[in-house]
Protein backbone atom coordinates (compact mmCIF):
# COMPACT_ATOMS: atom_id res chain seq x y z
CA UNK A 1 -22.99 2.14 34.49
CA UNK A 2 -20.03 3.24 32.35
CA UNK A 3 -17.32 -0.17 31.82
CA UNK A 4 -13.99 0.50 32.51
CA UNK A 5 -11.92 1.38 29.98
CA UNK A 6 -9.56 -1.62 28.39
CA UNK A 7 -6.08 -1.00 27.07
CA UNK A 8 -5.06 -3.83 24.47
CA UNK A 9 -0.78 -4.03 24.65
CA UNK A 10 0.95 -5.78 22.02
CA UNK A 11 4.47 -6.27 22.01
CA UNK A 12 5.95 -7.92 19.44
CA UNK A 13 9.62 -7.89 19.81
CA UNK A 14 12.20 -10.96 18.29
CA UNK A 15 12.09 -12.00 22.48
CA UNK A 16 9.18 -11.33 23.51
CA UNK A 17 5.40 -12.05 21.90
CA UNK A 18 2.79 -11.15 24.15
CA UNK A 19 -0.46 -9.90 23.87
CA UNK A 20 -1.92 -8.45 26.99
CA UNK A 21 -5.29 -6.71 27.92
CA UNK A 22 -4.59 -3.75 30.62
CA UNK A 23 -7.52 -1.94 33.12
CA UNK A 24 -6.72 1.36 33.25
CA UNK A 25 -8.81 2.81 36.32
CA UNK A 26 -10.25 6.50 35.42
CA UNK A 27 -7.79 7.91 38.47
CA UNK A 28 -4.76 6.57 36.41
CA UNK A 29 -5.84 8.99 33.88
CA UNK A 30 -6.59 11.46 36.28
CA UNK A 31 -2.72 11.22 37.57
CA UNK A 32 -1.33 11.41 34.51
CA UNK A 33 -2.97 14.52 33.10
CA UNK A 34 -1.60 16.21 36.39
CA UNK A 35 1.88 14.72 35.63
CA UNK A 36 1.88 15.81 32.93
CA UNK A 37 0.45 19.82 33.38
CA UNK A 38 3.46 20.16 35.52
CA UNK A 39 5.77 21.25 33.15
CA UNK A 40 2.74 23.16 31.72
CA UNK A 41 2.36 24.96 34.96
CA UNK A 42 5.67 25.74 35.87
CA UNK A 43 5.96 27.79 32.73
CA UNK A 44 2.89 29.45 33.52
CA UNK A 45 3.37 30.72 37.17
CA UNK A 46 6.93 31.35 36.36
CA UNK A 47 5.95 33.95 33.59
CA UNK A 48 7.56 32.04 31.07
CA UNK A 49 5.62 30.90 29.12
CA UNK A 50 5.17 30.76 25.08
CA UNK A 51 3.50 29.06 22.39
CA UNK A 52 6.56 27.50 20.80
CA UNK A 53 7.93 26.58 24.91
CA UNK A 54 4.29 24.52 24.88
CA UNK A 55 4.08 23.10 21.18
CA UNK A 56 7.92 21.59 21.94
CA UNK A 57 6.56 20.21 24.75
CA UNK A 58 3.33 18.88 23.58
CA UNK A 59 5.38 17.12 20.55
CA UNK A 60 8.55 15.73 22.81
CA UNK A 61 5.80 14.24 24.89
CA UNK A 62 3.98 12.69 21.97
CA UNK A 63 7.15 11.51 20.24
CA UNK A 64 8.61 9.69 23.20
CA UNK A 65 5.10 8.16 23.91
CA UNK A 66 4.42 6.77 20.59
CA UNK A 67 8.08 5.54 20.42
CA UNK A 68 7.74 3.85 23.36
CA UNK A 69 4.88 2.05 22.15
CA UNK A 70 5.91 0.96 18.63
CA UNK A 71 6.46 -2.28 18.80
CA UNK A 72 10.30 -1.65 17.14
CA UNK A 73 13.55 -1.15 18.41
CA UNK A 74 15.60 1.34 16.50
CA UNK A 75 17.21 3.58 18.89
CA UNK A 76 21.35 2.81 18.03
CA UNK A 77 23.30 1.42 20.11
CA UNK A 78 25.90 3.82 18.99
CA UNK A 79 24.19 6.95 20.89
CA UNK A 80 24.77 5.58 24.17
CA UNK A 81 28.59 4.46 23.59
CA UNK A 82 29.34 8.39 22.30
CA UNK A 83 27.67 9.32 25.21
CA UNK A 84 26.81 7.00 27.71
CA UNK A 85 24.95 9.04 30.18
CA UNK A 86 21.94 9.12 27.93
CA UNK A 87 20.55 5.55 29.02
CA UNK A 88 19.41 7.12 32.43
CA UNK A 89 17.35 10.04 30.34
CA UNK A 90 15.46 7.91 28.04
CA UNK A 91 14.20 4.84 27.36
CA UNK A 92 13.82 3.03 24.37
CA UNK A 93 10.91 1.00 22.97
CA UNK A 94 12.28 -2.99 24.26
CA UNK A 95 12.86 -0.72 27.79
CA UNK A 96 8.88 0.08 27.96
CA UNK A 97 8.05 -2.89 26.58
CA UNK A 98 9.55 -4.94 29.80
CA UNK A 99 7.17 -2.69 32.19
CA UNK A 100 4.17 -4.34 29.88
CA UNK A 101 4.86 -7.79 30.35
CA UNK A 102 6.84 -7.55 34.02
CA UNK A 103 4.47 -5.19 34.84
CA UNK A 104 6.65 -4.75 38.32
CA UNK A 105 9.85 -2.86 36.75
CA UNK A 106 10.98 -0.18 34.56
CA UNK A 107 8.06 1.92 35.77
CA UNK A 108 9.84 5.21 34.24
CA UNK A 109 8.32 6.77 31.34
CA UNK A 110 10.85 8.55 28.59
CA UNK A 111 13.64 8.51 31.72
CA UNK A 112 15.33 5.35 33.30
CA UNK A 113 16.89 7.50 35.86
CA UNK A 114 14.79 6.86 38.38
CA UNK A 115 14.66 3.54 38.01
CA UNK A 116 17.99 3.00 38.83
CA UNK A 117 17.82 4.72 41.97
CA UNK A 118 14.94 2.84 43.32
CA UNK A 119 16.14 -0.35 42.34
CA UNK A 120 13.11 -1.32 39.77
CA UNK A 121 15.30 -1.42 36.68
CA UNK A 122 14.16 -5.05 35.24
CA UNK A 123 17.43 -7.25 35.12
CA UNK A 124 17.17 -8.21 31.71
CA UNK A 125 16.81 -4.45 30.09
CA UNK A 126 19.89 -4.68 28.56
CA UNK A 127 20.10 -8.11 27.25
CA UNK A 128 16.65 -7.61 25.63
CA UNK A 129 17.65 -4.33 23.84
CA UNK A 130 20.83 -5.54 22.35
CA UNK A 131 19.29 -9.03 21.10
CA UNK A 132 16.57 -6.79 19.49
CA UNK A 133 19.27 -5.02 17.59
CA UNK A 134 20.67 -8.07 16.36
CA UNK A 135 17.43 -9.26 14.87
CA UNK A 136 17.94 -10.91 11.90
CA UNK A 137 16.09 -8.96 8.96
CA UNK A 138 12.89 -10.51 8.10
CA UNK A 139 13.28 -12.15 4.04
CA UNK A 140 9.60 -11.73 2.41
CA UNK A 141 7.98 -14.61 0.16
CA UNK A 142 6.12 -11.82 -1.69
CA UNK A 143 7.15 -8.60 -2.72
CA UNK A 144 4.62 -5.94 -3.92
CA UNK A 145 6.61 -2.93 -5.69
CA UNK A 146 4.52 0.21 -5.75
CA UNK A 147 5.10 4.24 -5.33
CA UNK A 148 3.84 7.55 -4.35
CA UNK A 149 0.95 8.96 -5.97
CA UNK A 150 1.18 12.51 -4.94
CA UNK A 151 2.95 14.79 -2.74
CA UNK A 152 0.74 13.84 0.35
CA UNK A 153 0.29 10.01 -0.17
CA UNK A 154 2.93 10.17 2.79
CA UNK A 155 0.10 10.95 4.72
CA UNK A 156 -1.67 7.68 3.57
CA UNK A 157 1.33 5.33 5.14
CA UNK A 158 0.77 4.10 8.33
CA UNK A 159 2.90 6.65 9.96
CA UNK A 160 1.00 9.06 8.69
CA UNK A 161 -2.90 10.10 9.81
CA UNK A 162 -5.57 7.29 10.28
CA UNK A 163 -7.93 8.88 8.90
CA UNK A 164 -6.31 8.75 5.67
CA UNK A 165 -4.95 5.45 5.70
CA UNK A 166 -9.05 4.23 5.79
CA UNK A 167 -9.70 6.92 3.42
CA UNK A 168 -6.60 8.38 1.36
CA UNK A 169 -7.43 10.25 -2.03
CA UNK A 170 -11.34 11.07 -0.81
CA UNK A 171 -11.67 14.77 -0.09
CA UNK A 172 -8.98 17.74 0.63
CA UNK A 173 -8.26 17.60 4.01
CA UNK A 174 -7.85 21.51 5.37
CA UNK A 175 -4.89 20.05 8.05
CA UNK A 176 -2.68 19.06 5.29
CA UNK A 177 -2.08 22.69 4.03
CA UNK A 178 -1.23 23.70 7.28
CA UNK A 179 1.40 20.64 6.74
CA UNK A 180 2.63 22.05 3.68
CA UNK A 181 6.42 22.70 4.83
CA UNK A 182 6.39 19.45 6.11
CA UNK A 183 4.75 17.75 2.73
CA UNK A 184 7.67 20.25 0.90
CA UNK A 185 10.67 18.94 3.00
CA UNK A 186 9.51 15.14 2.48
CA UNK A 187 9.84 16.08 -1.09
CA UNK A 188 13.28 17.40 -1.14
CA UNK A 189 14.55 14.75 0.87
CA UNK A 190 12.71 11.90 -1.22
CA UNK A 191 14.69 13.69 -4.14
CA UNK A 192 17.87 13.83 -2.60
CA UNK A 193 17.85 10.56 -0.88
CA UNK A 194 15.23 8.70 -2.79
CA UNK A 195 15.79 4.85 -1.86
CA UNK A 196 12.88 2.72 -2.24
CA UNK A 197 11.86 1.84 1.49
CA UNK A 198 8.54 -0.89 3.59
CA UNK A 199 5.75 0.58 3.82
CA UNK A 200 3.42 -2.66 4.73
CA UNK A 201 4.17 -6.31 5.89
CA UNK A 202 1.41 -8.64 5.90
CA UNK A 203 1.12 -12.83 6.70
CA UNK A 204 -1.46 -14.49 4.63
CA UNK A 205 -1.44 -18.26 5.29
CA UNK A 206 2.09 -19.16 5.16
CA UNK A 207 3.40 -16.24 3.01
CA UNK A 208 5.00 -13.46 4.51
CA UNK A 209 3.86 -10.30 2.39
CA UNK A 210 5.74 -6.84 1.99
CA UNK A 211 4.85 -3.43 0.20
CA UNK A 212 7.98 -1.60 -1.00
CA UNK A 213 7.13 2.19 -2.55
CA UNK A 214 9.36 3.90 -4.73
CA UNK A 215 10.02 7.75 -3.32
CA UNK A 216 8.89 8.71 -6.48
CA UNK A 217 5.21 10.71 -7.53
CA UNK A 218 2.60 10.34 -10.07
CA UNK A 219 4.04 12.81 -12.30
CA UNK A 220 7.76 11.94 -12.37
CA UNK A 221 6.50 9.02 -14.18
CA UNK A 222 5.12 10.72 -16.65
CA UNK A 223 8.21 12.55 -17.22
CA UNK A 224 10.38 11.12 -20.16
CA UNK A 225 13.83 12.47 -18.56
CA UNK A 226 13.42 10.84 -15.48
CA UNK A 227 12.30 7.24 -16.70
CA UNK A 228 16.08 5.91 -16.46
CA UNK A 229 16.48 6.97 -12.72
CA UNK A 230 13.09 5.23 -12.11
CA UNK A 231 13.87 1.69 -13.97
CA UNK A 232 16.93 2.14 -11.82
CA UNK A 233 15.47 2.14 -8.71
CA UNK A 234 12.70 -0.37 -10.01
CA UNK A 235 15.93 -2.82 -10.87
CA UNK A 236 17.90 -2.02 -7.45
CA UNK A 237 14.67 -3.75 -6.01
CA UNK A 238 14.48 -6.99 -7.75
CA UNK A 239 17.73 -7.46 -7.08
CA UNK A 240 17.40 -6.79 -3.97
CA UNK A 241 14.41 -8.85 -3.62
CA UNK A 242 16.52 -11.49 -5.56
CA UNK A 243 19.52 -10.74 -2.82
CA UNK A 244 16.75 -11.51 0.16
CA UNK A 245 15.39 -14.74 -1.40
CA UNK A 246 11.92 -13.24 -2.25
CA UNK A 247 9.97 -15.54 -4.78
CA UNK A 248 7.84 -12.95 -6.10
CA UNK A 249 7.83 -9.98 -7.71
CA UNK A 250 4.70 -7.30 -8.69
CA UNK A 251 4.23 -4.09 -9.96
CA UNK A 252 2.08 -1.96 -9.14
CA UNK A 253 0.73 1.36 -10.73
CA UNK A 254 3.23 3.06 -13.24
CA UNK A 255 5.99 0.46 -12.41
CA UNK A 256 5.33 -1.40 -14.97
CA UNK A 257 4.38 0.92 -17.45
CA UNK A 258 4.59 0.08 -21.39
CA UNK A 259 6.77 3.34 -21.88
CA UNK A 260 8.56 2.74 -19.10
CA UNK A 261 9.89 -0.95 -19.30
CA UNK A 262 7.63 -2.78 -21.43
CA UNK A 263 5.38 -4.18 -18.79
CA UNK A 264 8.99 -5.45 -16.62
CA UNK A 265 10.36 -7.10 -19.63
CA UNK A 266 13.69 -4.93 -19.53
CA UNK A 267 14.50 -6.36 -16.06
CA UNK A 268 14.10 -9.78 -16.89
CA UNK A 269 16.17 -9.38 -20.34
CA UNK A 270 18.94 -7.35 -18.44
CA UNK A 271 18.81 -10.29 -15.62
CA UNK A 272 18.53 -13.09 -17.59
CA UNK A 273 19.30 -15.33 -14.59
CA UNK A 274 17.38 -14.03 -11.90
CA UNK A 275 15.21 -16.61 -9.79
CA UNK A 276 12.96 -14.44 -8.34
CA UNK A 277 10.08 -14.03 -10.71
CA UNK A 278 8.40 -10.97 -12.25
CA UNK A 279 4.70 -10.63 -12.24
CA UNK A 280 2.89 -7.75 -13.93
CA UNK A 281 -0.74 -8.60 -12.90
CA UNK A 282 -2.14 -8.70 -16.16
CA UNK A 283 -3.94 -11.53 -16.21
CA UNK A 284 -6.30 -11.34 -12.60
CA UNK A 285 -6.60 -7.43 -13.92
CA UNK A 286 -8.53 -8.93 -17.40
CA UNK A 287 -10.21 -11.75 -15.16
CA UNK A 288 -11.53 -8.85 -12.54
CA UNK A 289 -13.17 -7.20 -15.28
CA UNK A 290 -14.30 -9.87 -17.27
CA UNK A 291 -16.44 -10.57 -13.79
CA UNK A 292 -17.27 -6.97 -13.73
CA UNK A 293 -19.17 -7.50 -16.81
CA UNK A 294 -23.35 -8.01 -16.09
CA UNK A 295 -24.38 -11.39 -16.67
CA UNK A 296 -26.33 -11.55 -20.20
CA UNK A 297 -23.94 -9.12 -22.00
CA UNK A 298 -24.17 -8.74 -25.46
CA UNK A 299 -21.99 -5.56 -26.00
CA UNK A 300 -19.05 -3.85 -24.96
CA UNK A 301 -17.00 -0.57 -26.27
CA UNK A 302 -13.49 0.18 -25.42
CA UNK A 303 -12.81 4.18 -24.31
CA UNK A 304 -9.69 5.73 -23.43
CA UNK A 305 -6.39 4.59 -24.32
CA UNK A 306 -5.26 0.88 -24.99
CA UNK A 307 -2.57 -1.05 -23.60
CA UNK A 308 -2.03 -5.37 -22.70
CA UNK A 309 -4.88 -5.84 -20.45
CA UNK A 310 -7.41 -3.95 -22.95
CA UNK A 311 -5.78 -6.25 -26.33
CA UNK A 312 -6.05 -9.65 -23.87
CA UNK A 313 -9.68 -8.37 -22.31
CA UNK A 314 -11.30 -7.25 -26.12
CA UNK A 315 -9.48 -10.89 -27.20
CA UNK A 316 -10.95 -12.75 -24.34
CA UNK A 317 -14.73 -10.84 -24.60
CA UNK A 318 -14.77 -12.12 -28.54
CA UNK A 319 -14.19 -15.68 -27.82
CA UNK A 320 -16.95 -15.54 -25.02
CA UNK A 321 -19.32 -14.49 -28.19
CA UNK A 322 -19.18 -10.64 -26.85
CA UNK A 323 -19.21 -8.19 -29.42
CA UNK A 324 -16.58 -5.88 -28.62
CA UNK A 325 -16.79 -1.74 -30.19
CA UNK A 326 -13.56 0.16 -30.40
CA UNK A 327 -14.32 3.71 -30.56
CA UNK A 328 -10.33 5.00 -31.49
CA UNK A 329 -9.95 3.75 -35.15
CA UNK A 330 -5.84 2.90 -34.98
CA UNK A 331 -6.89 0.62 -31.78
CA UNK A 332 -9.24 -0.68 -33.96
CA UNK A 333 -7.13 -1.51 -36.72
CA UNK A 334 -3.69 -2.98 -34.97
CA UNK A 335 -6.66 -5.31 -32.76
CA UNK A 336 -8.05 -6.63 -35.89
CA UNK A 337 -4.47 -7.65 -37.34
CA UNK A 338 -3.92 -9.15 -34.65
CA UNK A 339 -6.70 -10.91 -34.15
CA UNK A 340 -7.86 -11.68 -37.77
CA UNK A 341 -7.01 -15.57 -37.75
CA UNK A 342 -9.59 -16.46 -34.49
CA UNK A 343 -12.97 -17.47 -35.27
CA UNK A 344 -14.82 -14.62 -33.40
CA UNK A 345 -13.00 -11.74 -34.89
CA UNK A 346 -16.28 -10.61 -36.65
CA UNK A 347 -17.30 -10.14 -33.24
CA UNK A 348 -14.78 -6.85 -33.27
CA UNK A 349 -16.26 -3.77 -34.59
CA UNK A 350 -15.72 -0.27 -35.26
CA UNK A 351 -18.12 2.41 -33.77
CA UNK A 352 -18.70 6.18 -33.23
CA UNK A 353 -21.60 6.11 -31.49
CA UNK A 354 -22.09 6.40 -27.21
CA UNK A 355 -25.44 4.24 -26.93
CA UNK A 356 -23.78 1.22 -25.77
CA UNK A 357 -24.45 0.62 -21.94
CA UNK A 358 -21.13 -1.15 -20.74
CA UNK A 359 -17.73 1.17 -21.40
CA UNK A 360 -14.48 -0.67 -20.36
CA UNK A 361 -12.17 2.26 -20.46
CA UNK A 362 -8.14 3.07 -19.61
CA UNK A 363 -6.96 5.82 -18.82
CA UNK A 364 -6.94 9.22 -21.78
CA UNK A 365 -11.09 9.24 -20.87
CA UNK A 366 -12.02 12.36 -21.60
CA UNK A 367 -14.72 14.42 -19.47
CA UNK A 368 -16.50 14.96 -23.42
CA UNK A 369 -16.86 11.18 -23.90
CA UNK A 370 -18.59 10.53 -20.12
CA UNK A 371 -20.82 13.44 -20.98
CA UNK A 372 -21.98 11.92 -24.33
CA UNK A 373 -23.05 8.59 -22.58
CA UNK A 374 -26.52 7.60 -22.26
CA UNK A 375 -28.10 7.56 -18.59
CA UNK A 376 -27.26 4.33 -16.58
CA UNK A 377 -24.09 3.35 -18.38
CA UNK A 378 -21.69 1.30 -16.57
CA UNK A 379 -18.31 2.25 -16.53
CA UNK A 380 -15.58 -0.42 -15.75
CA UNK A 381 -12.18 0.77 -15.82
CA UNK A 382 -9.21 -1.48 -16.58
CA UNK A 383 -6.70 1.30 -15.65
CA UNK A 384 -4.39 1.48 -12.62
CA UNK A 385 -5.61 5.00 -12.16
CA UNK A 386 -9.50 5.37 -12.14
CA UNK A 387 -11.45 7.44 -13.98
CA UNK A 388 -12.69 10.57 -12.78
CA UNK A 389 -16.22 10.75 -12.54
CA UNK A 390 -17.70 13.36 -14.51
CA UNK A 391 -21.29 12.03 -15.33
CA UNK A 392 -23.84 11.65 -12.29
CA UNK A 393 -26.00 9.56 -14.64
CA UNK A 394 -23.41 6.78 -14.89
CA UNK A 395 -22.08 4.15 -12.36
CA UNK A 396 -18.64 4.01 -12.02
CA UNK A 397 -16.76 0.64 -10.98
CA UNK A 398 -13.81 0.64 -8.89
CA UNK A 399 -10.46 -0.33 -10.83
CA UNK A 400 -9.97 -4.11 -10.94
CA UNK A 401 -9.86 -5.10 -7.35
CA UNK A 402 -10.90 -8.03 -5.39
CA UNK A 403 -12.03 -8.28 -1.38
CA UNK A 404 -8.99 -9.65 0.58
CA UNK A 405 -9.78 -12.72 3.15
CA UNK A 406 -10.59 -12.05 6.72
CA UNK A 407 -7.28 -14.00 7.98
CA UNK A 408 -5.13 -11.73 5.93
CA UNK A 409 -3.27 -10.26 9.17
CA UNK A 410 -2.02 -6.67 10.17
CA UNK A 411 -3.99 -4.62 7.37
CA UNK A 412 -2.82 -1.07 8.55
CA UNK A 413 -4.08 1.32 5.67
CA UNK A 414 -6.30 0.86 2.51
CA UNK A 415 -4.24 0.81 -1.08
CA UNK A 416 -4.95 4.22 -2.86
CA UNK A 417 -8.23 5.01 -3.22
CA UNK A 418 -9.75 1.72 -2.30
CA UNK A 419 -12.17 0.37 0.13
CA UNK A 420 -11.49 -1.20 2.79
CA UNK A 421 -9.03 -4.46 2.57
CA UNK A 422 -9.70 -4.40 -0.71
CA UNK A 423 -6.91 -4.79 -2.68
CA UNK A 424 -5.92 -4.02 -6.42
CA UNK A 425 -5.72 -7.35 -8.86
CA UNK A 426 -1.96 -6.37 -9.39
CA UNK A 427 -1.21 -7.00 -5.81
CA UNK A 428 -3.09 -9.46 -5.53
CA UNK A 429 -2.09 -11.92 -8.34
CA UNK A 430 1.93 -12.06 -6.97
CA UNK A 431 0.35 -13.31 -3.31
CA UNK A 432 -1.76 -16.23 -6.06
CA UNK A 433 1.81 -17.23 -7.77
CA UNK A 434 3.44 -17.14 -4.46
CA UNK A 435 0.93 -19.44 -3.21
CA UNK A 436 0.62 -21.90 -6.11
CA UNK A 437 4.33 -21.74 -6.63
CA UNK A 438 3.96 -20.95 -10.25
CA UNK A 439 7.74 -20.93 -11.11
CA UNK A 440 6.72 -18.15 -14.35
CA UNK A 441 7.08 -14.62 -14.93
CA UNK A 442 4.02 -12.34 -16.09
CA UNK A 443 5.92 -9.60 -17.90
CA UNK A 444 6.60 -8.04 -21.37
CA UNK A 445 3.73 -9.23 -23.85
CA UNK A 446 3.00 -12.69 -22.32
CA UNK A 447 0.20 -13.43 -19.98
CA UNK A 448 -0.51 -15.87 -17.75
CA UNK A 449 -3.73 -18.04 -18.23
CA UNK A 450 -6.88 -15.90 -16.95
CA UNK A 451 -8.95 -18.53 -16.22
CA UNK A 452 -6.48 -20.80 -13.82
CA UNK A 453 -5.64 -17.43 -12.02
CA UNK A 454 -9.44 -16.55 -11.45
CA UNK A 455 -10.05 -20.01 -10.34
CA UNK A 456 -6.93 -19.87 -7.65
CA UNK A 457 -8.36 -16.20 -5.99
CA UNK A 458 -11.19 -18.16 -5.64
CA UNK A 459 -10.22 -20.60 -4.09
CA UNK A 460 -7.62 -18.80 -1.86
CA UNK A 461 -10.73 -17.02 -0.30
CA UNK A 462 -10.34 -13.59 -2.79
CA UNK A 463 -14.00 -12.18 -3.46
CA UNK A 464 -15.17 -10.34 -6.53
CA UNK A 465 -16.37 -6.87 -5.16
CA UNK A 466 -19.59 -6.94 -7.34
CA UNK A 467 -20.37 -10.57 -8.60
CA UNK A 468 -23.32 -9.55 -10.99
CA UNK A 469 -25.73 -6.40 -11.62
CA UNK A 470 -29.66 -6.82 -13.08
């Protein structure tokens, strides 16, 4: 015997906060679809008919069903002053939302109209939408600053397909060349208009959590003449952030890039009195991959290029008795000035060789170096970027990354290329300072203490994806 089907409605509107579960009976369904075919079928029998006539129609209908259903009001009020007609031809999302909880009025779907004339128009309709409008805008604890990675990482927002918000960066998807104009237009208006925009909210314990992105891509970063409009937008933020009371602050990929602004440093020094404090991440990134390591190590090399985390990760491995192999010869030389007063520096060496089975690499890995390691090497990147994975006889660890608590609430899309709610150590070490109140920034050359940061996304219920291999 098939169950019936079960509809779960959430509304969650600055009035209203109800979660309701709905039968839909199969005729319902039934009804609709013939509803629905009307228009369809009109065209049809009247000879009228055309592909662009039914793809308008197909997308009107999806719009105004979706918008209905969002959860958000942002229809202006403006539209229906300049013409005031239009509140008897469609509805807006606090409208709908009243037939969900009232269940008994504002039947109509996309047009009030006949509401009206039947006399089922819910009495508070209008007092509902224009208390959503003045909604007072929500002030994060938390701010997580991050950006686009390529041209389709629109895709991977939660607007965008669901499919690739569980699984963005995994595979070319043959639907998004199809949506190349679209992908190109997105572009151009990112480039004309780029302002830095939410792309997540999130409530873990008491914290309220937000994900700003940067309209910017990958490669713009990489580009020297556009690193001034970046740190621009990258400052407008804090401020910002500063503006809404946010506590705060991370980076995430390339915001924080050495080149760029010395790990955040220039925003701090250029905002001397800002309360809001900067966090680079730097410090849960070494600890991630300090637990990455195999219990029983004796040996580690450093690949690919080095930046803070790899100097405070090689520093850290040598004081645990690690010996740590540098296989780029000027890394190799500014780490041992630096680190020529500790006790363990003889634990630093210099090496050409690719026997050793643990590779803690950035990014600059070439596909030469993976094919030159020996079979069953473990590669852990410390990169915000990972590796690509040219060498089947290796095992490749995910960037540093921790799982996220179950009671972390409305997880709508995975970061990057990540599992499932797991989230990178960047992100995750402003939620730890937010929580502990640590009243310090995390920026420039300084780091905070690796150990007391481990401990607290322990504690906080944070779980290392891969605790130990044998």
């Amino acid at each position: 015997m098939e169950l019936p089907r079960v509809r779960i409605v959430m509304v969650n509107l600055p009035c209203l906060l109800l979660e309701l579960a709905v039968i839909h009976p199969f005729a319902e369904h039934i009804a609709y679809f013939a509803l629905f075919a009307i228009p369809l079928m009109t065209l049809v029998l009247s000879g009228t008919a055309s592909v662009v006539a039914v793809i308008d129609y197909l997308i009107y209908l999806d719009f105004m069903n979706n918008m209905g259903h969002c959860n958000f009001e942002f229809v202006p009020k403006s539209l229906f002053v300049i013409f005031p007609p239009l509140k008897y031809i469609m509805y807006t999302p606090t409208y709908h939302s009243l037939h969900h909880t009232q269940f008994r009025t504002n039947y109509s779907l996309f047009m009030p109209f006949y509401d009206y004339i039947y006399g089922t128009l819910d009495k508070s309709t209008d007092t509902l939408y224009e208390n959503s409008l003045r909604r007072k805008d929500e002030s994060p604890n938390v701010v997580h600053l991050t950006h686009l990675t390529t041209p389709e990482s629109i895709y991977h927002m939660r607007l965008g397909f669901a499919s690739l918000a569980s699984k963005p960066h995994t595979s070319s998807i043959w639907y998004l060349r199809v949506l190349s104009p679209i992908t190109v237009l997105t572009m151009l208006i990112t480039r004309i208009c780029g302002k830095t925009v939410v792309v997540e909210r999130n409530v873990f314990k008491n914290l309220k959590l937000q994900t700003w992105a940067i309209p910017k891509y990958m490669t713009q970063y990489l580009m020297e003449g556009e690193r001034q409009t970046i740190n621009g937008l990258i400052e407008e933020a804090i401020l910002e952030a500063e503006e809404k009371g946010v506590r705060v602050f991370s980076f995430g990929l390339l915001n924080q890039g050495e080149e760029l602004n010395n790990n955040g440093e220039l925003f701090i020094r250029r905002n001397p009195r800002l309360k809001v404090k900067v966090v680079d991440g730097s410090s849960l990134a070494v600890a991630v991959v300090i637990n990455s390591i195999p219990i029983g190590t004796t040996q580690v090399v450093f690949r690919g290029n080095f930046n803070k985390i790899a100097f405070y990760l090689a520093l850290a491995l040598c004081q645990k008795g690690i010996q740590v192999a540098v296989s780029r010869e000027e890394d190799y030389k500014m780490l041992k000035s630096k680190l020529k007063s500790l006790d363990n520096v003889d634990k630093l060496v210099f090496t050409r060789v690719y026997s050793q089975k643990i590779w803690v690499v950035g990014e600059g890995l070439t596909k030469e170096e993976q094919m030159k390691a020996s079979k069953g090497t473990l590669i852990i990147p410390y990169s915000q970027f990972p590796p690509k994975k040219e060498n089947k006889d290796c095992f490749y660890h995910t960037t540093p990354s921790m799982l996220t608590p179950k009671y972390l609430e409305n997880v709508d899309s995975c970061e990057n290329w990540l599992p499932r709610r797991v989230m990178s150590a960047w992100r995750i070490a402003g939620i730890l300072h937010g929580l502990q109140g640590w009243n310090v920034n995390e920026c420039g050359d300084e780091v905070f203490s690796i150990d007391k940061i481990w401990d607290a996304s322990i504690r906080h219920g944070f779980t290392p994806i891969v605790k130990s291999f044998t």
